[in-house]
Each structure stands twice: as C-alpha cells, then as structure tokens.
Protein backbone atom coordinates (compact mmCIF):
# COMPACT_ATOMS: atom_id res chain seq x y z
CA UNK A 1 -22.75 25.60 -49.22
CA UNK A 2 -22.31 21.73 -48.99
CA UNK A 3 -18.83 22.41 -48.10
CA UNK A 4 -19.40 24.77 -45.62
CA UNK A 5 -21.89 23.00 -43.95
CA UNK A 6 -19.59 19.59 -43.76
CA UNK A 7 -16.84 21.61 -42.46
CA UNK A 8 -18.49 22.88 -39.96
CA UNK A 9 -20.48 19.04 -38.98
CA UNK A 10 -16.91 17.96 -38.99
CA UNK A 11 -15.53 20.89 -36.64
CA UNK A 12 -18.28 20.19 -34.26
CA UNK A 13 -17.83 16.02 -34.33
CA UNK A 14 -13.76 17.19 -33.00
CA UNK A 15 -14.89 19.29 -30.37
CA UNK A 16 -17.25 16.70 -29.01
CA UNK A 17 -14.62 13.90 -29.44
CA UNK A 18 -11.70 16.61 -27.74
CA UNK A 19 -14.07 16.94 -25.12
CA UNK A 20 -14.57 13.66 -24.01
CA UNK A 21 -11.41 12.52 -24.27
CA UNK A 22 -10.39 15.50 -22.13
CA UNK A 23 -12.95 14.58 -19.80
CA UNK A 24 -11.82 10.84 -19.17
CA UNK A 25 -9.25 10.99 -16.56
CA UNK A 26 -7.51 8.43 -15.34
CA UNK A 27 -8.55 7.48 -11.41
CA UNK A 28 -5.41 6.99 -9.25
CA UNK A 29 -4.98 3.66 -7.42
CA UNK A 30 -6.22 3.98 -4.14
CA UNK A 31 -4.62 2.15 -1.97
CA UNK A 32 -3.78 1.92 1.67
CA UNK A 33 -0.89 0.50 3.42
CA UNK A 34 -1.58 -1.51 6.49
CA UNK A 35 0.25 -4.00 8.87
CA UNK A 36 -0.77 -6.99 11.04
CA UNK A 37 0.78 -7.84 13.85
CA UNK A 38 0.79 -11.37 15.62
CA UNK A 39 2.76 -13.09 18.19
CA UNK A 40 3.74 -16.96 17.78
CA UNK A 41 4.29 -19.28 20.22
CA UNK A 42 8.09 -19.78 19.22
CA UNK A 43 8.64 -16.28 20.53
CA UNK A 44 8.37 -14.95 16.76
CA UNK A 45 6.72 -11.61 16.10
CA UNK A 46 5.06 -11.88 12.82
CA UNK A 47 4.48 -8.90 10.44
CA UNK A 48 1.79 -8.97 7.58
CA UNK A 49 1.75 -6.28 5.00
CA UNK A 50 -1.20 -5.67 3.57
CA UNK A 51 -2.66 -3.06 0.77
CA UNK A 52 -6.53 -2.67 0.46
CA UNK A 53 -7.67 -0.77 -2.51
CA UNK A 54 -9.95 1.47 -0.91
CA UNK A 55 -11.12 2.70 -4.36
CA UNK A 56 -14.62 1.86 -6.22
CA UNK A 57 -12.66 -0.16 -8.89
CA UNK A 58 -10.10 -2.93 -9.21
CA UNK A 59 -6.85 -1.43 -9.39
CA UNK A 60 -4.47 -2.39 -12.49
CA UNK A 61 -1.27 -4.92 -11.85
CA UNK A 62 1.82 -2.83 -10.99
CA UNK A 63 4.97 -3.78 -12.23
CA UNK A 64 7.31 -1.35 -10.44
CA UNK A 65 5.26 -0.30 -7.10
CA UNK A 66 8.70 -0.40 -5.75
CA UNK A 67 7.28 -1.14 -1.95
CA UNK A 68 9.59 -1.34 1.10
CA UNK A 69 9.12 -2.40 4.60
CA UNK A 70 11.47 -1.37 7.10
CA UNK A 71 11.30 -2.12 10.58
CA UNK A 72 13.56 -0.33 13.06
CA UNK A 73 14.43 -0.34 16.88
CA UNK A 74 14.16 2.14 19.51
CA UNK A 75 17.72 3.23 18.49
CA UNK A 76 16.39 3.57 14.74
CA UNK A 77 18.85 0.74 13.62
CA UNK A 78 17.26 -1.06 10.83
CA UNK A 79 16.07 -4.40 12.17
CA UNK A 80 14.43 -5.51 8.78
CA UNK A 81 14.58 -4.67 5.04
CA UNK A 82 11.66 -6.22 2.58
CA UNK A 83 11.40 -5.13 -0.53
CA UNK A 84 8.03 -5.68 -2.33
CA UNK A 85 8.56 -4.87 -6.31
CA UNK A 86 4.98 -5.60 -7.73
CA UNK A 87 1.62 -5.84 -7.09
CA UNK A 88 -1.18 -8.03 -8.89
CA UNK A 89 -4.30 -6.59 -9.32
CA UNK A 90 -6.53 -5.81 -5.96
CA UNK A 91 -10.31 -5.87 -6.45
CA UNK A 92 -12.19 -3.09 -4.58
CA UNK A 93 -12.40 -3.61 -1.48
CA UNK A 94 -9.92 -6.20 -1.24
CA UNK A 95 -6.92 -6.51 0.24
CA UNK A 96 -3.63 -7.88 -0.89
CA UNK A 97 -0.97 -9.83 1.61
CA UNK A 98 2.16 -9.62 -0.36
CA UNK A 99 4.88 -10.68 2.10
CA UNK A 100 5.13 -11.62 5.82
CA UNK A 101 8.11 -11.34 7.72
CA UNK A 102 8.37 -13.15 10.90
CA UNK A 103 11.35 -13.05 13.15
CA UNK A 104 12.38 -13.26 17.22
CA UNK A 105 12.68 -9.56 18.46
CA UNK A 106 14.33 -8.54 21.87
CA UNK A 107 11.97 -6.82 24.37
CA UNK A 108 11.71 -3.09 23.07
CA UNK A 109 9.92 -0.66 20.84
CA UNK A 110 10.29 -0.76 17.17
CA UNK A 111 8.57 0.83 14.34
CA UNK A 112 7.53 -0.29 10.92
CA UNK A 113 7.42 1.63 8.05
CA UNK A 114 5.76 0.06 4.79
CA UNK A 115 4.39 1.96 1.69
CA UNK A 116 5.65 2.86 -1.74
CA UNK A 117 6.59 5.79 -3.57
CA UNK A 118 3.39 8.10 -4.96
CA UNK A 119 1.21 5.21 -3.65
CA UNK A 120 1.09 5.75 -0.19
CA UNK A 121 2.39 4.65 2.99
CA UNK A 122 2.07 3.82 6.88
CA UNK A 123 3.84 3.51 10.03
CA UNK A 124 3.02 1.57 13.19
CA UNK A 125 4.67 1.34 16.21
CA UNK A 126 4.27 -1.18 18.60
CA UNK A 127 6.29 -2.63 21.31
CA UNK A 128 7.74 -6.11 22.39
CA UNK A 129 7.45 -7.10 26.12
CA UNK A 130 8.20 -10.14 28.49
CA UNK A 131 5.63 -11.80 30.18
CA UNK A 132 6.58 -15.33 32.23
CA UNK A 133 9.10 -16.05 30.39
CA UNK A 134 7.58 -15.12 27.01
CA UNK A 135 7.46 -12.60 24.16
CA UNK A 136 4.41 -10.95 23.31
CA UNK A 137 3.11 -8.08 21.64
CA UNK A 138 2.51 -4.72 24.18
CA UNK A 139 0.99 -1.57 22.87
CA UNK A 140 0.20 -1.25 18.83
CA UNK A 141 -0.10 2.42 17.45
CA UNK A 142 -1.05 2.83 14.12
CA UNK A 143 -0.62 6.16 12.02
CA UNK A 144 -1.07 7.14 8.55
C-alpha cells in the first residue's frame, strides 16, 4: 500500500511540475522600429534608428537581430545600406539608438525602410526640399 501510495504522490508531483513548465512561455521581444529625422546646417539629412521595447520587461541582448536600413529614392534606387547585426539589451520602455546615418540628399522623396527579420519593422517616407538656397526636411510620413 506504501508503494502504491508513493507512486501515485510521485505521479501527481510530475503532473504539477509538467504543468508549470508547460505553462511558462517565453514572452517575445517587443520591439518597435522607429526613425528620426533631422536636418543639419551643412545641408546633411540625418537619420536615427531607433528600437523601443514596448514590452513590460527588459528585452535579452541579441546577437544576430540581423537589422537593415535601407533608404531609397523616388526611383527606388538604393541611396543607403546599414546593416545593424546586434542589439544590447533595451529596458522597458527604453529605447535604443544603434546607428545614425547622415548624408547630403538631392531635393526629392525617399523612403526608409529599417526593421529586422521576425522582430519587426517600419517605413517612413519623407521628402527633401529647397528653401533659399538650403536643404531641409518637407513632409514626414510614418507607417508601420
């Protein structure tokens, strides 16, 4: 009867442990891809990625997040290539700058793509315009 009676305390400690390890689930990083857009006065347009972990928890370092940012003309020629290979750890809430690019554009719409695979991604469009002699930012369009 012992015996039995172990067995069974011991069939009943498994379930319990099978069910909360089944019940632990991994939370997927939450992030979301952003950009900032500023204008310098050498006539450079300057492009800040960002990623803000929108989740309740900081997210773990990624090694291979494998993040690109392309940024294309009107034509859909690619006008810039950066490749962003890991992220550190992002507190939630927070969000992480990992590269800027910053370059003179000609008058013209362009569009910038920037996300990574299974992570998430964004595009904005915006366009560059001529005022007295000088480039500036026009219209900024964000999607997601």
């Amino acid at each position: 009867m012992k015996r039995i009676t172990w067995m069974m305390c011991m069939a009943l400690v498994l379930l319990v442990v099978a069910g909360c390890a089944g019940g632990v689930r991994p939370q997927p990083e939450q992030l979301h891809f952003q950009v900032a857009l500023f204008e310098e006065v050498t006539d450079e347009i300057v492009i800040s990625l960002e990623v803000k972990n929108t989740g309740e928890r900081k997210t773990k370092a990624l090694s291979e997040a494998n993040a690109v940012m392309e940024l294309r003309d009107a034509h859909n020629a690619v006008v810039a290539y950066t490749p962003v290979t890991e992220f550190v750890a992002i507190e939630a809430g927070q969000i992480l700058n990992p590269e800027i690019w910053k370059g003179r554009l000609e008058p013209g719409t362009y569009e910038v793509y920037w996300g990574a695979p299974g992570l998430g991604q964004s595009l904005t469009r915006f366009t560059v315009v001529e005022q007295e002699g000088l480039l500036r930012l026009g219209e900024v369009e964000v999607e997601s």
